[in-house]
C-alpha atoms as a PDB file:
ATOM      1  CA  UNK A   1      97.830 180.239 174.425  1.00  0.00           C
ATOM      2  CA  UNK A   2     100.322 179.271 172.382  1.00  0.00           C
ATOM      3  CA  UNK A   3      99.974 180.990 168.393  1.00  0.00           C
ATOM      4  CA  UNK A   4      98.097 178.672 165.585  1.00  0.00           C
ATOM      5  CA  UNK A   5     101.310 178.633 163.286  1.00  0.00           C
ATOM      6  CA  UNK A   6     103.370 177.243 165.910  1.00  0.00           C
ATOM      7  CA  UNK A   7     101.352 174.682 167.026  1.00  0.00           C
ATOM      8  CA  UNK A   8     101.321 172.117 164.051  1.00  0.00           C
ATOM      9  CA  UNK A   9     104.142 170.933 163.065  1.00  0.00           C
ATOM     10  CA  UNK A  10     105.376 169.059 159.520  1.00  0.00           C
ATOM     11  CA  UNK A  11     105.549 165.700 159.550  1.00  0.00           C
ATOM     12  CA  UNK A  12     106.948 164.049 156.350  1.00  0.00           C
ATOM     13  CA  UNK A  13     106.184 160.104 157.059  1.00  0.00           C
ATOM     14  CA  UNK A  14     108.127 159.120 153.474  1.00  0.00           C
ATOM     15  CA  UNK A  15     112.268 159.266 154.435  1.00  0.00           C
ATOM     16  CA  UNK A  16     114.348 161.322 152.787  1.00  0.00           C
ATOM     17  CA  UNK A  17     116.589 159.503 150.624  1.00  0.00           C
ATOM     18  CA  UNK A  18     119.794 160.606 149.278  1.00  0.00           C
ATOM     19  CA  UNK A  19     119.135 158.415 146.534  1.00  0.00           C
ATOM     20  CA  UNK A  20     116.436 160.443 145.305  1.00  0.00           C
ATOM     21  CA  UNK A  21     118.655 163.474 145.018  1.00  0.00           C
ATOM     22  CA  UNK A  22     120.966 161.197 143.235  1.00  0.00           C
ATOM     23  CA  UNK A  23     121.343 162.012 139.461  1.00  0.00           C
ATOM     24  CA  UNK A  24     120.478 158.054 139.054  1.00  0.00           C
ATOM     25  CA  UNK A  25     117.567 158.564 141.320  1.00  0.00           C
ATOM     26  CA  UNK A  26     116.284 162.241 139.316  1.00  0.00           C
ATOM     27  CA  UNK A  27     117.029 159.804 136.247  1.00  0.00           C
ATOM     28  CA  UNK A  28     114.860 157.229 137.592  1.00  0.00           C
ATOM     29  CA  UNK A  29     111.931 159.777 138.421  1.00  0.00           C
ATOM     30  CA  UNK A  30     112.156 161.382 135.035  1.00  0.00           C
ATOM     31  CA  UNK A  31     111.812 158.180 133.479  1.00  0.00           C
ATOM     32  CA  UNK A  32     108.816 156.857 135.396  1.00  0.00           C
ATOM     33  CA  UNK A  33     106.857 160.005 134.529  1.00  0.00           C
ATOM     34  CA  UNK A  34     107.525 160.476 131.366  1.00  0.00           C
ATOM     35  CA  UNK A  35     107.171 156.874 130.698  1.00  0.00           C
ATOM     36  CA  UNK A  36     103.822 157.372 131.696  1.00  0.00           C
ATOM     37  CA  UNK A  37     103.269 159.695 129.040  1.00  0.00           C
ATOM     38  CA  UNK A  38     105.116 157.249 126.238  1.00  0.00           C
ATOM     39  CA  UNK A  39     102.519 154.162 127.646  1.00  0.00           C
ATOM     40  CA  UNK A  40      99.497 156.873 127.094  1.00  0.00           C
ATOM     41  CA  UNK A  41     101.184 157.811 123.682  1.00  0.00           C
ATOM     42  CA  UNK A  42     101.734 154.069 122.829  1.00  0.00           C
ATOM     43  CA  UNK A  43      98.361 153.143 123.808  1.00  0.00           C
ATOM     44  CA  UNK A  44      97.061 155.731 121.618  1.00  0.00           C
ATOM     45  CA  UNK A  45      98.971 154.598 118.414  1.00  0.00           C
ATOM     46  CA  UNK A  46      97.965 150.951 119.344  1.00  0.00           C
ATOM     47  CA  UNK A  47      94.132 151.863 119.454  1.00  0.00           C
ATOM     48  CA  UNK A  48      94.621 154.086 116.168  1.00  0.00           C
ATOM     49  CA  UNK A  49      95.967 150.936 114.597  1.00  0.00           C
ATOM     50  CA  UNK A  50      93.558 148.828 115.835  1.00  0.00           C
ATOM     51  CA  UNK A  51      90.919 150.873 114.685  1.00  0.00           C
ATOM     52  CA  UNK A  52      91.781 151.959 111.267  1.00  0.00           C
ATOM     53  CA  UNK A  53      92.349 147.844 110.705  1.00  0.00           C
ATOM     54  CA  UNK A  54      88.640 147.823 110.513  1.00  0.00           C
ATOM     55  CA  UNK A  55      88.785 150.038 108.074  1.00  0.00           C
ATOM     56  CA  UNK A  56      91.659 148.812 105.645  1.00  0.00           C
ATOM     57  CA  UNK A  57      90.337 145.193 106.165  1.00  0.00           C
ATOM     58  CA  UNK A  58      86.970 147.136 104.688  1.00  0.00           C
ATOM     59  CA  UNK A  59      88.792 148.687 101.859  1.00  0.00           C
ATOM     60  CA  UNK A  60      90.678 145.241 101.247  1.00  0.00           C
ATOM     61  CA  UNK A  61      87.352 143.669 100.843  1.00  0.00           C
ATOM     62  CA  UNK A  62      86.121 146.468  98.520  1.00  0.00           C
ATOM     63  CA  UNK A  63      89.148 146.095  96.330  1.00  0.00           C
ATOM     64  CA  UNK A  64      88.586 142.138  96.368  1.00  0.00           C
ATOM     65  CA  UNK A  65      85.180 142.525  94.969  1.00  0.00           C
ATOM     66  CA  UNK A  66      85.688 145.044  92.254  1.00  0.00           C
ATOM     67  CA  UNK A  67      89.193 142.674  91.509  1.00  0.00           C
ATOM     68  CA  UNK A  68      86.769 139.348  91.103  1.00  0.00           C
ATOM     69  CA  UNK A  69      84.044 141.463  89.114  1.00  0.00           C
ATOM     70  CA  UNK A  70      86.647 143.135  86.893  1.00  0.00           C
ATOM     71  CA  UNK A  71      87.709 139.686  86.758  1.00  0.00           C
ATOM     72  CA  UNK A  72      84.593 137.872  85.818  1.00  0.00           C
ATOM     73  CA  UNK A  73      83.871 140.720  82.909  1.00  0.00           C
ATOM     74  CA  UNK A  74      87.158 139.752  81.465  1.00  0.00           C
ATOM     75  CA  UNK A  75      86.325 135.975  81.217  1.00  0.00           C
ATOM     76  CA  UNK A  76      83.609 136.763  79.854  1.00  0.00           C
ATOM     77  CA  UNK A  77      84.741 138.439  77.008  1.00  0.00           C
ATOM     78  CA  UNK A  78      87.095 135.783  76.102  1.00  0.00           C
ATOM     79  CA  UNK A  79      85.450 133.954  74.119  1.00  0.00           C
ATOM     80  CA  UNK A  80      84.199 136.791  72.595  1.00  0.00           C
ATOM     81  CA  UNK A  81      88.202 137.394  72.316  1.00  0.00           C
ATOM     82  CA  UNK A  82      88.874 134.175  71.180  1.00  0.00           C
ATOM     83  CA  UNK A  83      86.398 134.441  67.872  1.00  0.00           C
ATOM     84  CA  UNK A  84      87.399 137.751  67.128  1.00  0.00           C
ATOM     85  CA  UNK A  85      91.055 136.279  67.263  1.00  0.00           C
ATOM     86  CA  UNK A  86      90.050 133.475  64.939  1.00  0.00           C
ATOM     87  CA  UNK A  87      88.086 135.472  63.104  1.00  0.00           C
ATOM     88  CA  UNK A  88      91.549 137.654  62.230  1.00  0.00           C
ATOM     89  CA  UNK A  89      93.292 134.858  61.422  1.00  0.00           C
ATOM     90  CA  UNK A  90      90.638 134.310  59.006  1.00  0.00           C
ATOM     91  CA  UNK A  91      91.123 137.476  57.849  1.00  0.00           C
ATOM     92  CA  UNK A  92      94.587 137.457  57.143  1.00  0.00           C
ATOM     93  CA  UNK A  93      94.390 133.980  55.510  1.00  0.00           C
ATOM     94  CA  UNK A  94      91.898 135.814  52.986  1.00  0.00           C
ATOM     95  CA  UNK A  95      94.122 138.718  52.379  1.00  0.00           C
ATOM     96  CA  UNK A  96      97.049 136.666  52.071  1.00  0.00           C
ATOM     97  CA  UNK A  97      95.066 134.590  49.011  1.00  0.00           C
ATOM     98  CA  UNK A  98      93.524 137.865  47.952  1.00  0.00           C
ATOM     99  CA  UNK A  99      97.345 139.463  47.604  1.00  0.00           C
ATOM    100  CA  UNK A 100      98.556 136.333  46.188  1.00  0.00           C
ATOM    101  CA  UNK A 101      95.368 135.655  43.394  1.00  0.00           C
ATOM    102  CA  UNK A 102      96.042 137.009  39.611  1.00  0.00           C
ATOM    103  CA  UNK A 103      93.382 139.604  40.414  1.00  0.00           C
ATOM    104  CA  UNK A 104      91.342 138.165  37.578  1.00  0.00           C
ATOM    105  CA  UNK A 105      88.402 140.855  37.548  1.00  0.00           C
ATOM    106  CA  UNK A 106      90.837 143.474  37.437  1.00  0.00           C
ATOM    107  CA  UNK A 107      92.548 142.077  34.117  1.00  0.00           C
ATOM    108  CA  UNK A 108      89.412 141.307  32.607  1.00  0.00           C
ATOM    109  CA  UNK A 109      87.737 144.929  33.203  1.00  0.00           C
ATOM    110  CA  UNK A 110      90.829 146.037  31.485  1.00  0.00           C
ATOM    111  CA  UNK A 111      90.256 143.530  28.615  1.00  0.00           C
ATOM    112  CA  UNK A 112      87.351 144.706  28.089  1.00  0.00           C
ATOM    113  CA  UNK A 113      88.207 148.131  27.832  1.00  0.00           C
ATOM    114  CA  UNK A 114      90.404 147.799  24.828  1.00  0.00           C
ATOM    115  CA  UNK A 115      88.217 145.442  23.293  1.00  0.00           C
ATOM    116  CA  UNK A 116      86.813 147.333  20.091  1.00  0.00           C
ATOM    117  CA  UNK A 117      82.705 146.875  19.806  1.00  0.00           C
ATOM    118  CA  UNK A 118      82.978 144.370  17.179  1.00  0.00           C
ATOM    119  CA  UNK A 119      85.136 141.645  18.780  1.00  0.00           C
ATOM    120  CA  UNK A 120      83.155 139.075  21.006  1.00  0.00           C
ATOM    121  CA  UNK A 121      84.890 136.338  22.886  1.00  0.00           C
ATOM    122  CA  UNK A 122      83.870 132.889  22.872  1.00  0.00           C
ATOM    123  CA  UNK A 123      86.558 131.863  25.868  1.00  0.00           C
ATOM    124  CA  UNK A 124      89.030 133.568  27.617  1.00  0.00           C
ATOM    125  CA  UNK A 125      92.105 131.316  29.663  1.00  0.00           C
ATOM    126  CA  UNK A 126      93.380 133.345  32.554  1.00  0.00           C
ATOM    127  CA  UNK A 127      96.247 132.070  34.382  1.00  0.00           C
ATOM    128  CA  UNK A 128      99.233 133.883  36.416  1.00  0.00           C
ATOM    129  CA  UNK A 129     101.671 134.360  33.762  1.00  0.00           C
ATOM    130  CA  UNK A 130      99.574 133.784  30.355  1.00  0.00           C
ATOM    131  CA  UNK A 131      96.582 134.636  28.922  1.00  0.00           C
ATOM    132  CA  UNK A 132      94.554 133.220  25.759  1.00  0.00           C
ATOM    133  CA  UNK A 133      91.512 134.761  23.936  1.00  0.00           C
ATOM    134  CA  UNK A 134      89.430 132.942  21.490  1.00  0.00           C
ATOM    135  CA  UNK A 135      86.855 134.839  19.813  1.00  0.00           C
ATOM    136  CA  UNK A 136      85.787 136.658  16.403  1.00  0.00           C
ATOM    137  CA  UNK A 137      86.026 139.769  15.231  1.00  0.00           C
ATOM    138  CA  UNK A 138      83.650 141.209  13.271  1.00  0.00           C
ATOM    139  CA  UNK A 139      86.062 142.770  10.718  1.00  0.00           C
ATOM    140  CA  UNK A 140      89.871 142.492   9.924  1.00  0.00           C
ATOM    141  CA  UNK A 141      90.056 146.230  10.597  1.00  0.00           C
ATOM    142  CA  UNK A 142      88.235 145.828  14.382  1.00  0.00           C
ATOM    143  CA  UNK A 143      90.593 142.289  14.678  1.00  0.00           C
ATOM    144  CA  UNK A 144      93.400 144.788  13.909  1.00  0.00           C
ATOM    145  CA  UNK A 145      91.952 147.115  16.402  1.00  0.00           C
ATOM    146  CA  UNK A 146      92.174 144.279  18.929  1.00  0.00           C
ATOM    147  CA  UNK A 147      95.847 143.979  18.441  1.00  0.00           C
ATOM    148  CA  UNK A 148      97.106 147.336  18.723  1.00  0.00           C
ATOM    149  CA  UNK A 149      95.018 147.560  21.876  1.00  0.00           C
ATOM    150  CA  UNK A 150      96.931 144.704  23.261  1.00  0.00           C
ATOM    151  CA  UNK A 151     100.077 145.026  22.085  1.00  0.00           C
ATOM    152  CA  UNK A 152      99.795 149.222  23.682  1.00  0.00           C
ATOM    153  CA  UNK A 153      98.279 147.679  26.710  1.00  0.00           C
ATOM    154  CA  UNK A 154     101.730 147.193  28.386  1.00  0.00           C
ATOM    155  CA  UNK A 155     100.249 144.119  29.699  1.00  0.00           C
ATOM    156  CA  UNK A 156     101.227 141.449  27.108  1.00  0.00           C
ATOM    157  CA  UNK A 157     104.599 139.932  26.408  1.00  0.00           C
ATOM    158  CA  UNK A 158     105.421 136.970  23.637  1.00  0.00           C
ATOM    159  CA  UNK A 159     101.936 137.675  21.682  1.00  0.00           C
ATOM    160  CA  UNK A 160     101.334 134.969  19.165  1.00  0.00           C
ATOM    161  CA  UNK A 161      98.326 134.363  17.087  1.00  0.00           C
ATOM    162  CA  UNK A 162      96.971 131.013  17.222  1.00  0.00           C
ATOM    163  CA  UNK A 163      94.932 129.841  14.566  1.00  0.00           C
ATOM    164  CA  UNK A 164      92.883 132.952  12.368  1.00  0.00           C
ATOM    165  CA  UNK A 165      90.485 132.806   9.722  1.00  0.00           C
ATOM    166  CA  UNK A 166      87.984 134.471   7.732  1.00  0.00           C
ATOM    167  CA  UNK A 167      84.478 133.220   8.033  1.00  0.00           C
ATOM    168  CA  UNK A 168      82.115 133.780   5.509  1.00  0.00           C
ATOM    169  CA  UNK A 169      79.549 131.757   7.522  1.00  0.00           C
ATOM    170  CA  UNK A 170      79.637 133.872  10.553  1.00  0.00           C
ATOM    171  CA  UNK A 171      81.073 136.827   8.592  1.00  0.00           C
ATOM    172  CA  UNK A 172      84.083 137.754  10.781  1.00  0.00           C
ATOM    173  CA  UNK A 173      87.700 136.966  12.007  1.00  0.00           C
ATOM    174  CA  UNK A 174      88.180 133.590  13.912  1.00  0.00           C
ATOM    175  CA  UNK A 175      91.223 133.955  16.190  1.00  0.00           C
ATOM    176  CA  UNK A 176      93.051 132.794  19.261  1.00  0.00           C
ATOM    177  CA  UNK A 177      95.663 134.805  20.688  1.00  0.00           C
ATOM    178  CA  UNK A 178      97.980 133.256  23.192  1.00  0.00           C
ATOM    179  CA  UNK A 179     100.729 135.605  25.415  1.00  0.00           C
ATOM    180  CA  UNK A 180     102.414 135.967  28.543  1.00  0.00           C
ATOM    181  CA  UNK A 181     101.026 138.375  30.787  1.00  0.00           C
ATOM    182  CA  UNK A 182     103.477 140.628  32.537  1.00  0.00           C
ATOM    183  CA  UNK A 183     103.184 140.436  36.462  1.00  0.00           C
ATOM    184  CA  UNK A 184     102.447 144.494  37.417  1.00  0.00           C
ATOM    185  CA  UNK A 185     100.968 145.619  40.552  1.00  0.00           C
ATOM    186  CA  UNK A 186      96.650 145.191  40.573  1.00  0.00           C
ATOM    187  CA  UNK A 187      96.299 148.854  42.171  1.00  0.00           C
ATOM    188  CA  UNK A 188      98.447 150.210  39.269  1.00  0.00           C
ATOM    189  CA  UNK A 189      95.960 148.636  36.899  1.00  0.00           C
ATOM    190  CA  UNK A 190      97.949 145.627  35.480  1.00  0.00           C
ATOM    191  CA  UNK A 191      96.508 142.317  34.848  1.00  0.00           C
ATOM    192  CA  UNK A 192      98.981 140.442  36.880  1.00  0.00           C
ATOM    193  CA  UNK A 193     100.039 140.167  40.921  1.00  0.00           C
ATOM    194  CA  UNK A 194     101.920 141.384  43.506  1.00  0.00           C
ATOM    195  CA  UNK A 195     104.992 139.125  43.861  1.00  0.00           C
END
């Protein structure tokens, strides 16, 4: 009997090409498995892609949502924005006049301050640049009291005395004292404006 080995013989039903051995044909076989692998790899990126859309077109959403609510909250604070807005224009108008007024309280506290006891005022004229007082003292020495205050005030410029008696009815000095009032700064204490 003949041996086992022997007996079966190779058989190889695909022909041998030369091609194959060719360095076009190992070029060609390289390729086609390997490009395998780049189809797997391309597939894989593809199916990544197509996945994570899901979850960017998620996030896009999200972002629209908070974008249309962030939005809404700002709309409604403008009119809230508008009135403040007007409401500072306001504002400025008032501390434009208030910057531009003769500060009138100011110069009359001072007034007041050098006014001896015995002088009362029957009408006081306030105006930008001028000032008149009408009133009575009750004695030439407080009426004389009156003017030195003035006249040290700083205040006054072009002082004249107006008309001034003695009244034995009311038993004092009569007078009216007319001047031009020196434009000083109110916070430094002057009687007139900032200009």
């Amino acid at each position: 009997m003949p041996a086992r080995g022997s007996f079966f013989t190779k058989v190889n039903l695909l022909p041998q090409d030369d091609f194959e051995r060719s360095f076009v044909g190992k070029t060609l076989r390289w390729s086609l498995s390997a490009g395998k692998s780049i189809v797997i790899l391309t597939e894989f990126v593809v199916i990544l892609a197509f996945l994570s859309r899901f979850k960017l077109d998620r996030d896009l959403n999200d972002l629209n949502e908070e974008v249309m609510y962030k939005q809404a909250v700002v709309e409604s604070y403008a009119a809230t924005e508008d009135e403040m807005r007007a409401l500072q224009d306001r504002l400025d108008v008032i501390d434009q006049a208030d910057s531009d007024t003769l500060g009138a309280s100011e110069a009359l506290a001072k007034l007041m301050a050098n006014t001896p006891l015995d002088v009362r005022y029957e009408r006081v004229d306030l105006s930008r640049t001028s000032m008149t007082l009408i009133g009575m003292a009750g004695s030439e020495r407080g009426f004389a009291a009156l003017l030195n205050s003035i006249r040290q005030s700083g205040d006054w410029t072009q002082i004249s005395l107006g008309d001034i008696e003695f009244s034995q009815r009311q038993g004092g000095v009569i007078f009216t004292i007319n001047g031009k009032v020196s434009v000083n700064n109110k916070t430094q204490g002057g009687i007139g404006t900032n200009e």
